[in-house]
N, C-alpha and C. Protein backbone atom coordinates (compact mmCIF):
# COMPACT_ATOMS: atom_id res chain seq x y z
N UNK A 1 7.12 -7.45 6.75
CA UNK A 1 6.23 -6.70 5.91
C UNK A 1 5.26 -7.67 5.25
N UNK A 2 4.28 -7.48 5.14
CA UNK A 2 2.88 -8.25 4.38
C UNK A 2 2.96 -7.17 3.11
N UNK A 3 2.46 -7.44 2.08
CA UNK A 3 1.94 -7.42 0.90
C UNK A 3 0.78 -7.79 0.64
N UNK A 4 -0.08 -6.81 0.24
CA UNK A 4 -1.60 -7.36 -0.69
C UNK A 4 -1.64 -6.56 -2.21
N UNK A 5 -2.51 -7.44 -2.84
CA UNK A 5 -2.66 -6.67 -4.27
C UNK A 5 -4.10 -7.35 -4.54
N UNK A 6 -4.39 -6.77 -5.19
CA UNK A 6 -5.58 -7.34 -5.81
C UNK A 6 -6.45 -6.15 -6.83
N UNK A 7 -7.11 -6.54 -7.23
CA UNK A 7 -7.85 -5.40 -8.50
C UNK A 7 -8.40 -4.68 -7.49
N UNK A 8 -9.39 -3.63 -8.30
CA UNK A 8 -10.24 -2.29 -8.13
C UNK A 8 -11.14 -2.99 -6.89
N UNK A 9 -11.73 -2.49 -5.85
CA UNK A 9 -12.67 -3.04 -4.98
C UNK A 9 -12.62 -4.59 -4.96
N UNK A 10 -11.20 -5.18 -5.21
CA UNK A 10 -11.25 -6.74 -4.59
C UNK A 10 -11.12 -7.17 -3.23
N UNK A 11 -11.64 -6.22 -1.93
CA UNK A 11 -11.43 -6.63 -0.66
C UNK A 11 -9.93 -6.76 0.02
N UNK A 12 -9.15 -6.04 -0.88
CA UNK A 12 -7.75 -6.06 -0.15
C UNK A 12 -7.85 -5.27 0.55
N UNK A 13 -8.48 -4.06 1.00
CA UNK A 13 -8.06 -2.55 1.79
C UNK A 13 -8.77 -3.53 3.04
N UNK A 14 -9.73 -4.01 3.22
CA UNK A 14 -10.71 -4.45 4.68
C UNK A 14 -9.81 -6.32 4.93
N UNK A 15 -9.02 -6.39 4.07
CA UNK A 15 -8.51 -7.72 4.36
C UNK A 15 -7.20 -7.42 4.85
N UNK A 16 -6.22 -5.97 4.51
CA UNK A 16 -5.30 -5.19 5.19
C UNK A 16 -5.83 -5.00 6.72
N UNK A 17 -6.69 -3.93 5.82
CA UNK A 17 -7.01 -3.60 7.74
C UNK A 17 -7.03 -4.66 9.19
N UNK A 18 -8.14 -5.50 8.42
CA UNK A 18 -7.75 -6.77 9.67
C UNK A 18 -6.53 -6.82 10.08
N UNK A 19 -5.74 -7.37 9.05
CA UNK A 19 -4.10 -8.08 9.52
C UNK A 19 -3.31 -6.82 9.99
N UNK A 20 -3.60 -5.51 9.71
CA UNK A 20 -2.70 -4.51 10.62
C UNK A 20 -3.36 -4.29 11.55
N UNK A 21 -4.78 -4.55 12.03
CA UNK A 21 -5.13 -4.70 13.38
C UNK A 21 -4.48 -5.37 14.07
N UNK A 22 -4.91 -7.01 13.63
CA UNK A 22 -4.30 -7.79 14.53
C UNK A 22 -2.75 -7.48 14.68
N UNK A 23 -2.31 -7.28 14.04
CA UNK A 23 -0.57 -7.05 14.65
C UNK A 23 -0.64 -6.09 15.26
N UNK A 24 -1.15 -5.19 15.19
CA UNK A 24 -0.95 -4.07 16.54
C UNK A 24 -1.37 -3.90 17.61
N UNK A 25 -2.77 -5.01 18.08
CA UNK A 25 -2.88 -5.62 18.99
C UNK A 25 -1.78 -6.63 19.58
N UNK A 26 -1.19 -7.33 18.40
CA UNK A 26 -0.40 -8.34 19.35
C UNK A 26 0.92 -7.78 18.74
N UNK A 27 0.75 -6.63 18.80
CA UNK A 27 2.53 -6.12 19.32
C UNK A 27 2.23 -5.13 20.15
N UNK A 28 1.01 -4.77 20.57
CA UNK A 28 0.56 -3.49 21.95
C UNK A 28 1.19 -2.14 21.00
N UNK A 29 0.65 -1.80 19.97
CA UNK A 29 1.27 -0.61 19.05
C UNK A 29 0.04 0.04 18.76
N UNK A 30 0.11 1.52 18.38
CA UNK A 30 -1.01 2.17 17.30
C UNK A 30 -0.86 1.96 16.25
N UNK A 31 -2.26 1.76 15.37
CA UNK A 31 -2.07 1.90 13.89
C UNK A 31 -2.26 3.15 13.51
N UNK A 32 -1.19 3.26 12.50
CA UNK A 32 -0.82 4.81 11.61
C UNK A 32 -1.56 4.27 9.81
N UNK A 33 -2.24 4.69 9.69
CA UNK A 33 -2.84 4.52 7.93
C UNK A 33 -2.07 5.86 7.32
N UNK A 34 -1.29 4.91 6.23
CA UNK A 34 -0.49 6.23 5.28
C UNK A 34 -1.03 6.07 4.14
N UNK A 35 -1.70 7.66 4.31
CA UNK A 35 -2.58 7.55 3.19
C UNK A 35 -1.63 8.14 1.72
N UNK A 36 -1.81 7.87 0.36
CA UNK A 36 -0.90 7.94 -0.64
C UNK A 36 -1.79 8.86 -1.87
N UNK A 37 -3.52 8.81 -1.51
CA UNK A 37 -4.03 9.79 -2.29
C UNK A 37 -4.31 11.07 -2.59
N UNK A 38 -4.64 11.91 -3.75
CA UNK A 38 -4.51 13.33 -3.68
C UNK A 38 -6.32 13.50 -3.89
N UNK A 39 -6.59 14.83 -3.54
CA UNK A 39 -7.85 15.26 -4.01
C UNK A 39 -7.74 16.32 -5.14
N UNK A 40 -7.84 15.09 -6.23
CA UNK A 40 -7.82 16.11 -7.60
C UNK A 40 -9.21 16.66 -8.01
N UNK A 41 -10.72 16.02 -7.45
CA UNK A 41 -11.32 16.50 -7.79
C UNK A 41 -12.32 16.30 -6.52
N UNK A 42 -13.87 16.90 -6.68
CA UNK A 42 -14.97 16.99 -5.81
C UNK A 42 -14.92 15.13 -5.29
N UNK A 43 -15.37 14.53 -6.28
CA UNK A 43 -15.68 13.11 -5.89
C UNK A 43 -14.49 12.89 -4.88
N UNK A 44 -13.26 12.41 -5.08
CA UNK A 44 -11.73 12.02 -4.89
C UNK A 44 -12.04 12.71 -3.28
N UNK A 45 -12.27 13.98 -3.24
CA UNK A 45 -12.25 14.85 -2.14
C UNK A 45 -13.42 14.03 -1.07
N UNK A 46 -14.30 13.88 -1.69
CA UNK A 46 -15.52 13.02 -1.13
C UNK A 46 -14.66 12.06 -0.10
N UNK A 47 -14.56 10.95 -1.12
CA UNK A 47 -14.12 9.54 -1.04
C UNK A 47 -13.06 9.85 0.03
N UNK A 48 -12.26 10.85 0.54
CA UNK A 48 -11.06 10.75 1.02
C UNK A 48 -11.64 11.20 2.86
N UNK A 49 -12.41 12.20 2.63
CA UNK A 49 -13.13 12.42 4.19
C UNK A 49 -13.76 11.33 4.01
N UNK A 50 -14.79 10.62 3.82
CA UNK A 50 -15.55 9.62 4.25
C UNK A 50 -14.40 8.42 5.00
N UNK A 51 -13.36 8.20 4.16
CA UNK A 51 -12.06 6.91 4.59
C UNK A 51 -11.19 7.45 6.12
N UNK A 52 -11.48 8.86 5.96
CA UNK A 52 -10.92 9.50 6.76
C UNK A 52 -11.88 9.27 8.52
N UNK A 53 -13.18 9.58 8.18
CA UNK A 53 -13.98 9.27 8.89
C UNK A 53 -14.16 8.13 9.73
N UNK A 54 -13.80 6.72 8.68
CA UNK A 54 -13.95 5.63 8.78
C UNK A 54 -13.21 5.32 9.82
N UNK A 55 -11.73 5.56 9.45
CA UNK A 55 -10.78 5.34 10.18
C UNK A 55 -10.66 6.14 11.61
N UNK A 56 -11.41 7.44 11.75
CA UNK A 56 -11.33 7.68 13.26
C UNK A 56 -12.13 7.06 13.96
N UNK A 57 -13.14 6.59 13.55
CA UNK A 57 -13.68 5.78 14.43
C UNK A 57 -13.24 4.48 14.85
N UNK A 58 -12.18 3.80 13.89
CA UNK A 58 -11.91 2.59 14.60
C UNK A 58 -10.29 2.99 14.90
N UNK A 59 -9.61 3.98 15.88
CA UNK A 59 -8.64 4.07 16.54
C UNK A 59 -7.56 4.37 15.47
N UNK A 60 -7.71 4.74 14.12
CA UNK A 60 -6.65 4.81 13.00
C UNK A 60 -5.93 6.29 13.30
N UNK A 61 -4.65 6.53 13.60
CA UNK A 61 -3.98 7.83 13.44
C UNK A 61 -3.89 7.70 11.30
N UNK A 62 -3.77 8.85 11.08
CA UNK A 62 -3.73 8.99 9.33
C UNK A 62 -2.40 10.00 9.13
N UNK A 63 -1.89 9.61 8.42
CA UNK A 63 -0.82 10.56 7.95
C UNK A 63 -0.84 10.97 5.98
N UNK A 64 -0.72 11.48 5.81
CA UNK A 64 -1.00 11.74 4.42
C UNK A 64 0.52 11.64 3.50
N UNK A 65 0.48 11.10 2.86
CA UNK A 65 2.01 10.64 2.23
C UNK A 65 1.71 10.57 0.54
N UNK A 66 1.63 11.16 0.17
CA UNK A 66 1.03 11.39 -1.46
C UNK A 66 2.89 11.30 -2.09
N UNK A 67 3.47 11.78 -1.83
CA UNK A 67 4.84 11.76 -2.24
C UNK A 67 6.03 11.83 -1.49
N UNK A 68 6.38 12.19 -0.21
CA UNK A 68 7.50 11.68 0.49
C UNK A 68 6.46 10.85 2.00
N UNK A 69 7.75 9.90 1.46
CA UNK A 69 7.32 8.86 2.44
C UNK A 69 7.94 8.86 3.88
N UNK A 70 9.16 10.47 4.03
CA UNK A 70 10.16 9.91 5.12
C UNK A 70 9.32 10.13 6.63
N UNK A 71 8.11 11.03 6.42
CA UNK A 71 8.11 10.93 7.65
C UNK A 71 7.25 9.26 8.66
N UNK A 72 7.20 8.47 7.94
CA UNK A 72 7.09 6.94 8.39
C UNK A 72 8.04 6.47 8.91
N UNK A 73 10.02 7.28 8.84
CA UNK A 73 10.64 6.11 9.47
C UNK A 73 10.91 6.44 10.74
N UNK A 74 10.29 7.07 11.19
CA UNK A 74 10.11 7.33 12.87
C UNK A 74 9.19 7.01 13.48
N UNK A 75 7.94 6.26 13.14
CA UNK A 75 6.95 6.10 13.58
C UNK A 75 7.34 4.85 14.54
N UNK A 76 6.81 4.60 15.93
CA UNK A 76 6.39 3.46 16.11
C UNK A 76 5.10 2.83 15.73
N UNK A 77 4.33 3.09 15.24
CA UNK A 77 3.18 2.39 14.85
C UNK A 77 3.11 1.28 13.55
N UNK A 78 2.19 0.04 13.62
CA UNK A 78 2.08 -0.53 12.71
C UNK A 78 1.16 0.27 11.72
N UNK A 79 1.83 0.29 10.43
CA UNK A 79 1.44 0.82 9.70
C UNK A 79 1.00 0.31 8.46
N UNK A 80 0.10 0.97 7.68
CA UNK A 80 -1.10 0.38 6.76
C UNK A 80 -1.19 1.18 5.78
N UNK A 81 -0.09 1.08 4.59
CA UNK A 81 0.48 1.87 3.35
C UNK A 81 -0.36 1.74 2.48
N UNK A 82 -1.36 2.92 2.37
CA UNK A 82 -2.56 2.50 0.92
C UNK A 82 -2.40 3.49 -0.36
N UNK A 83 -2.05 3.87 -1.35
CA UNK A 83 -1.45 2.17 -1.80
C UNK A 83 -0.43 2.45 -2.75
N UNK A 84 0.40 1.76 -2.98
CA UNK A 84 1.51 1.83 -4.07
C UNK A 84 1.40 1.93 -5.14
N UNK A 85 0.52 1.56 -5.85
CA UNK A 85 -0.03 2.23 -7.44
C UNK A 85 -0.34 3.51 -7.52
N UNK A 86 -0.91 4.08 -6.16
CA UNK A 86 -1.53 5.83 -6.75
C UNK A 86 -0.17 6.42 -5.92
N UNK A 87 0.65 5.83 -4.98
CA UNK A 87 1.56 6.88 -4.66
C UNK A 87 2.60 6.67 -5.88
N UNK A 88 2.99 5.98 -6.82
CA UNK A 88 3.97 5.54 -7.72
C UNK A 88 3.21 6.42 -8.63
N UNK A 89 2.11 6.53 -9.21
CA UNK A 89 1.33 7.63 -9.90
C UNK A 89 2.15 9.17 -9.59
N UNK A 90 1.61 9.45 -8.30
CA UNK A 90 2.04 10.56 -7.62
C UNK A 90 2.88 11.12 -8.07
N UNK A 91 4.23 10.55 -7.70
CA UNK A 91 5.68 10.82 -7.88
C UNK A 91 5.92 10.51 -9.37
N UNK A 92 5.76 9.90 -9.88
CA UNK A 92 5.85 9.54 -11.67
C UNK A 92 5.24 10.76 -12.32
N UNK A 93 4.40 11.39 -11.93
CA UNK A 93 3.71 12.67 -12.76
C UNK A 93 4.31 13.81 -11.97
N UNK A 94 4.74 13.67 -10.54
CA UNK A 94 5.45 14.77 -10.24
C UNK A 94 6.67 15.66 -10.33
N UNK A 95 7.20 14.50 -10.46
CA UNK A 95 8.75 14.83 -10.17
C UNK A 95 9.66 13.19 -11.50
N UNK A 96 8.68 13.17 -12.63
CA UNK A 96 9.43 11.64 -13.26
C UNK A 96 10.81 11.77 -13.51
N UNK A 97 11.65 12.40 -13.27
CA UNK A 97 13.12 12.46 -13.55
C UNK A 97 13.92 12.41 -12.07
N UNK A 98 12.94 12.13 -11.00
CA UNK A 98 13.52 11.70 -9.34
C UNK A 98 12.76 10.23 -8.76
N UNK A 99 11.81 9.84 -9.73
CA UNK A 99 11.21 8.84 -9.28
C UNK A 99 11.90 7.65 -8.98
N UNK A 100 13.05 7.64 -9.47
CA UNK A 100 13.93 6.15 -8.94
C UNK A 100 14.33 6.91 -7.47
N UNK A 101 14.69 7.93 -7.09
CA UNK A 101 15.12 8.57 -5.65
C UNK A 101 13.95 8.09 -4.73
N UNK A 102 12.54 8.24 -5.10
CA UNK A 102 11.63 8.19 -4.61
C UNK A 102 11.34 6.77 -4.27
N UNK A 103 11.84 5.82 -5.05
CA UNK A 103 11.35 4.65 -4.63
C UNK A 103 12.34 4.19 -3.89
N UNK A 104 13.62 4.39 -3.81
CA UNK A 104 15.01 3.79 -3.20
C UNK A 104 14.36 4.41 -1.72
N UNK A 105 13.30 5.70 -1.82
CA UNK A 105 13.38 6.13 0.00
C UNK A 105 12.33 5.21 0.05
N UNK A 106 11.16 4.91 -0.34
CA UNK A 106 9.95 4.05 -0.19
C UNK A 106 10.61 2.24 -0.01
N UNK A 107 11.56 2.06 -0.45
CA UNK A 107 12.88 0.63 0.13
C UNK A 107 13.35 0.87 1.19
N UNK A 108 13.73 1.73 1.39
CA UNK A 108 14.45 1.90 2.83
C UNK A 108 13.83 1.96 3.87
N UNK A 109 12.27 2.48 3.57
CA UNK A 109 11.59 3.20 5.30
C UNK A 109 10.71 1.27 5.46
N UNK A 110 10.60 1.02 3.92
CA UNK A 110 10.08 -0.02 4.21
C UNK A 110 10.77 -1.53 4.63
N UNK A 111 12.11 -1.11 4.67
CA UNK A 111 13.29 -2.27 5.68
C UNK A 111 12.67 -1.56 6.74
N UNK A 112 12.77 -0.56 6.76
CA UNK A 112 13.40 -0.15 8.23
C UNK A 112 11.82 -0.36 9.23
N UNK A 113 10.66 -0.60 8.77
CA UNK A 113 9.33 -0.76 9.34
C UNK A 113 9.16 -2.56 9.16
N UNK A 114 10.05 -2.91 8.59
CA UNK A 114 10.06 -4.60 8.71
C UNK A 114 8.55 -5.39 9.01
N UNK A 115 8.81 -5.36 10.20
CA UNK A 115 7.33 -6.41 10.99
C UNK A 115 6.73 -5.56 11.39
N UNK A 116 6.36 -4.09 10.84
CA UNK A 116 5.27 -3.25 11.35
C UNK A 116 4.27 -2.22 10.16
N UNK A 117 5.21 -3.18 8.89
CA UNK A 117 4.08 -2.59 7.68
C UNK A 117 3.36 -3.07 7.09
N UNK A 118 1.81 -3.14 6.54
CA UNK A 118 1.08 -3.98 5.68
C UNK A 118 1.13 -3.31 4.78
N UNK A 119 1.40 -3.37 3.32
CA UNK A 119 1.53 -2.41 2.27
C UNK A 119 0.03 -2.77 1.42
N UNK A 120 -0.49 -1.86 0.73
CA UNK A 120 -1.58 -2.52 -0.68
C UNK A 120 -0.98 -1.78 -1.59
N UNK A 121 -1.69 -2.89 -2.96
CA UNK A 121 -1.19 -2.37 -4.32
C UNK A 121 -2.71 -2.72 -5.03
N UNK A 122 -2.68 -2.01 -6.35
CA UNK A 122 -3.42 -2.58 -7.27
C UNK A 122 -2.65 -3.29 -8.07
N UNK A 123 -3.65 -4.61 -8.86
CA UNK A 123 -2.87 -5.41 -9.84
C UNK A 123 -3.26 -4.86 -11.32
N UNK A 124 -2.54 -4.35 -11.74
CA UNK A 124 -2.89 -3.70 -12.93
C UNK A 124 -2.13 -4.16 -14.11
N UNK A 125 -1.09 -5.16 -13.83
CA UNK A 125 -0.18 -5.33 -14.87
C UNK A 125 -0.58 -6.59 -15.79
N UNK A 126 -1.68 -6.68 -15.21
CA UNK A 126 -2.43 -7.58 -16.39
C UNK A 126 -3.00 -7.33 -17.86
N UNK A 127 -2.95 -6.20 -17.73
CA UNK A 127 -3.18 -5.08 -19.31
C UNK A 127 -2.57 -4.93 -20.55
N UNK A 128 -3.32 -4.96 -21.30
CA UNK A 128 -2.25 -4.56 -22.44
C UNK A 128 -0.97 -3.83 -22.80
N UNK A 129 -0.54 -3.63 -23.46
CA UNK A 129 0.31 -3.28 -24.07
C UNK A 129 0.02 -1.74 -24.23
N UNK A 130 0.35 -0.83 -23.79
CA UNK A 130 -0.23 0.77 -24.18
C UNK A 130 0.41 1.45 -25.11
N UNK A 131 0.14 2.15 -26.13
CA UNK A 131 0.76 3.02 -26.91
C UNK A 131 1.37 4.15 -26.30
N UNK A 132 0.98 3.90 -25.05
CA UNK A 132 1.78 5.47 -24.07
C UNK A 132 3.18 5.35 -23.59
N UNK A 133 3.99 5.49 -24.53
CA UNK A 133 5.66 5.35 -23.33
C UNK A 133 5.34 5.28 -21.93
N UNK A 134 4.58 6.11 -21.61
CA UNK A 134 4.75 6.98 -19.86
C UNK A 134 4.04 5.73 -19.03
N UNK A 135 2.80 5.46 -20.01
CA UNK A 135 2.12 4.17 -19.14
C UNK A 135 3.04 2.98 -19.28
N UNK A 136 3.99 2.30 -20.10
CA UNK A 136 4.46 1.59 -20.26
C UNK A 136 5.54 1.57 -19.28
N UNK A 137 6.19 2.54 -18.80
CA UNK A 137 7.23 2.97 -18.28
C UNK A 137 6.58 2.85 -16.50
N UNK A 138 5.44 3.58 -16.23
CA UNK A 138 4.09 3.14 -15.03
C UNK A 138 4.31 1.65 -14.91
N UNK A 139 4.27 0.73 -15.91
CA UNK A 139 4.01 -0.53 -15.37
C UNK A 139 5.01 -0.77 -15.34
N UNK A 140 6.38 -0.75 -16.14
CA UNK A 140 7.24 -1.39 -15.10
C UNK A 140 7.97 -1.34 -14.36
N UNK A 141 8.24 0.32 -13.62
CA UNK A 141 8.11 0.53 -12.33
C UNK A 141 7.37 0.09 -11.79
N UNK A 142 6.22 0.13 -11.61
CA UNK A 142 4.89 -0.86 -10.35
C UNK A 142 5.34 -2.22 -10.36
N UNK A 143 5.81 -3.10 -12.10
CA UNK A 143 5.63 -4.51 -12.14
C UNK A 143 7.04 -4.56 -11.25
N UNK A 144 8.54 -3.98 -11.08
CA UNK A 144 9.85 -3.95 -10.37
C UNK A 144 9.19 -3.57 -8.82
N UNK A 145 8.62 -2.46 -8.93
CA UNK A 145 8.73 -2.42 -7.45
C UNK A 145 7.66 -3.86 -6.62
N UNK A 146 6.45 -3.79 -7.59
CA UNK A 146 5.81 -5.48 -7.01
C UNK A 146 7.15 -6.38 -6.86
N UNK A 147 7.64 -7.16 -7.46
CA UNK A 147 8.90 -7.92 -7.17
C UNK A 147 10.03 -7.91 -6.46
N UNK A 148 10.31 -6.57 -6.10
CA UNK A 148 10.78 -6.49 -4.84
C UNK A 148 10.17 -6.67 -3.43
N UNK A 149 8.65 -5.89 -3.17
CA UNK A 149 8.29 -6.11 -2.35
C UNK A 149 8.03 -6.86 -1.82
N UNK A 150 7.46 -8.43 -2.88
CA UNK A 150 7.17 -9.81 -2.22
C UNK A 150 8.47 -10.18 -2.54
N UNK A 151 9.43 -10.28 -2.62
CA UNK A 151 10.77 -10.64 -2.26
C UNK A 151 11.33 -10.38 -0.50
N UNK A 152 10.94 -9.30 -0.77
CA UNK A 152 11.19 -8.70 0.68
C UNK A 152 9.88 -9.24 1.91
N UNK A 153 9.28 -9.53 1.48
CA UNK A 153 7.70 -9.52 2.27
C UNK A 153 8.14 -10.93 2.51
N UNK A 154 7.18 -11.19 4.13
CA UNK A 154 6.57 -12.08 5.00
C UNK A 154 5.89 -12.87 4.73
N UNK A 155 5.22 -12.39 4.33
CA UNK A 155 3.91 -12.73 3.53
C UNK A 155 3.20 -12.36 2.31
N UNK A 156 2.87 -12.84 0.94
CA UNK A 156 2.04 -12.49 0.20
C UNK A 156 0.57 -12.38 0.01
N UNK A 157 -0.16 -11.48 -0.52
CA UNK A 157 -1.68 -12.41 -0.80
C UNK A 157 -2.19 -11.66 -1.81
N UNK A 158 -3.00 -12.37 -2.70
CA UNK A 158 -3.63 -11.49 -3.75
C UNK A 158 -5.17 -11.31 -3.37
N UNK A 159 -5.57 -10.40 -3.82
CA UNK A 159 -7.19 -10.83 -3.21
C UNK A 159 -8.17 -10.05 -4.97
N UNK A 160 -9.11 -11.26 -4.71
CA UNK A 160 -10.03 -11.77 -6.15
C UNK A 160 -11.25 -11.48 -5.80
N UNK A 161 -12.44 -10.78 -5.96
CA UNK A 161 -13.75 -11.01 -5.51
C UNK A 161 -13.87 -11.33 -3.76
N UNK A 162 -13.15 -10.91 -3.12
CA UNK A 162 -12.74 -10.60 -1.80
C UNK A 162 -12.39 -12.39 -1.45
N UNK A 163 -12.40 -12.85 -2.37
CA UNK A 163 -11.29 -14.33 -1.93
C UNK A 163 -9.73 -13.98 -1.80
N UNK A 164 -9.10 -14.58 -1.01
CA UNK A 164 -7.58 -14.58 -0.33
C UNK A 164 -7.12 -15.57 -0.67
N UNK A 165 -5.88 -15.36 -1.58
CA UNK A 165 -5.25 -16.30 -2.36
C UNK A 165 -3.76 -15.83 -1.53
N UNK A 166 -2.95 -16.80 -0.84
CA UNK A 166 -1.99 -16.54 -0.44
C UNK A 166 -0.73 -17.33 -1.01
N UNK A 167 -0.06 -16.54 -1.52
CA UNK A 167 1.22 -17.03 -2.65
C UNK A 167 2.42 -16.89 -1.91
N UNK A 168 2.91 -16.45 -0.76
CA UNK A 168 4.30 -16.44 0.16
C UNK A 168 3.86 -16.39 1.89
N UNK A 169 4.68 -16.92 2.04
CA UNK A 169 4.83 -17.08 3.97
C UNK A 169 3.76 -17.88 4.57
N UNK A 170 3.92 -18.14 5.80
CA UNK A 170 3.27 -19.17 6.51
C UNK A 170 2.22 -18.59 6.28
N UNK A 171 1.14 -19.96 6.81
CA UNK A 171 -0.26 -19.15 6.92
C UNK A 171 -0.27 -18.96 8.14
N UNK A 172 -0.19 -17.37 8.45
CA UNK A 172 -0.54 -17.13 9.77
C UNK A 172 -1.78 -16.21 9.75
N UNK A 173 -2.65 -15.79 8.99
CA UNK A 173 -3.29 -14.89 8.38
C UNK A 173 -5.16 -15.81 8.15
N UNK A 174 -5.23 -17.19 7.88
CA UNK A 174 -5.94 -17.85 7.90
C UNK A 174 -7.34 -17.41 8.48
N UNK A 175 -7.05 -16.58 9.42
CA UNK A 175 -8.77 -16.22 10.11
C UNK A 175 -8.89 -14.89 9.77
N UNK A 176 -8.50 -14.68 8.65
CA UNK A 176 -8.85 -13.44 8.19
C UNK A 176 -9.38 -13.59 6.66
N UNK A 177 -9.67 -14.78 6.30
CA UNK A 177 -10.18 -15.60 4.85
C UNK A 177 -10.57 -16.55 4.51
């Protein structure tokens, strides 16, 4: 599994995409994009056909995964999980009294996809301190599940102003930064 994080429009989603290209070229696989967002409003709705668009044109199957993640552990395809902050959103406002269920299945499908998942996150836990229990409680679910994942992960990378800062695993990733 690879890992990326990086802030709001820091070039992690097009620095993903590469590296789940290339592995699914050099494992002869399709890429599956699991998408994790909802259309709460006109814009959101926008933004989601246009990505949608994007992706049929360059060979992307899309699956929509806003809150259960199981149907990923059957896939053969390398897959390209966008992104763990708005699906942890998701399930935290949906269902917050199953959200530890929810992440123990989002651990498991993600053993079980090993060397065929690139995950993204936003880095958000750089923030203050919130007067909101609920947001407080948001970050450190996101800040636990981040620490597992690069525990578990191949590879790390953060990405800054679309610079690639790589913090775990070989560099095998190098011509993609």
């Amino acid at each position: 599994m690879i890992f990326i994080t990086g802030g709001v429009r820091s070039g992690k989603s097009a620095f993903a995409e590469k590296i789940a290209i290339a592995r699914a070229e050099h494992m002869k696989l399709p890429r599956l994009y699991a998408a994790t967002s909802v259309a709460f409003d006109a814009e959101m709705a926008s933004r989601i056909v246009h990505h949608q668009q994007d992706r049929a044109n360059d060979c992307w199957e899309t699956i929509e995964v806003p809150y259960d993640v199981t149907p990923l552990c059957h896939t053969e395809h390398v897959v390209l999980f966008e992104c763990v902050t708005t699906w942890l959103n998701n399930v935290l406002y949906k269902e917050p009294q199953r959200v530890d269920a929810y992440i123990a299945t989002l651990k498991r499908i993600v053993q079980s996809l090993r060397g065929r998942i690139v995950i993204v996150s936003n880095e958000v836990l750089y923030e203050q301190l919130s007067p909101y229990e609920e947001t407080e409680r948001y970050k450190r679910l996101l800040g636990e599940l981040h620490q597992w994942l690069v525990a578990e992960s191949e590879a790390a990378y953060e990405c800054t102003f679309s610079h690639v800062t790589q913090w775990k695993g070989a560099s095998t990733c190098k011509d993609f930064y």
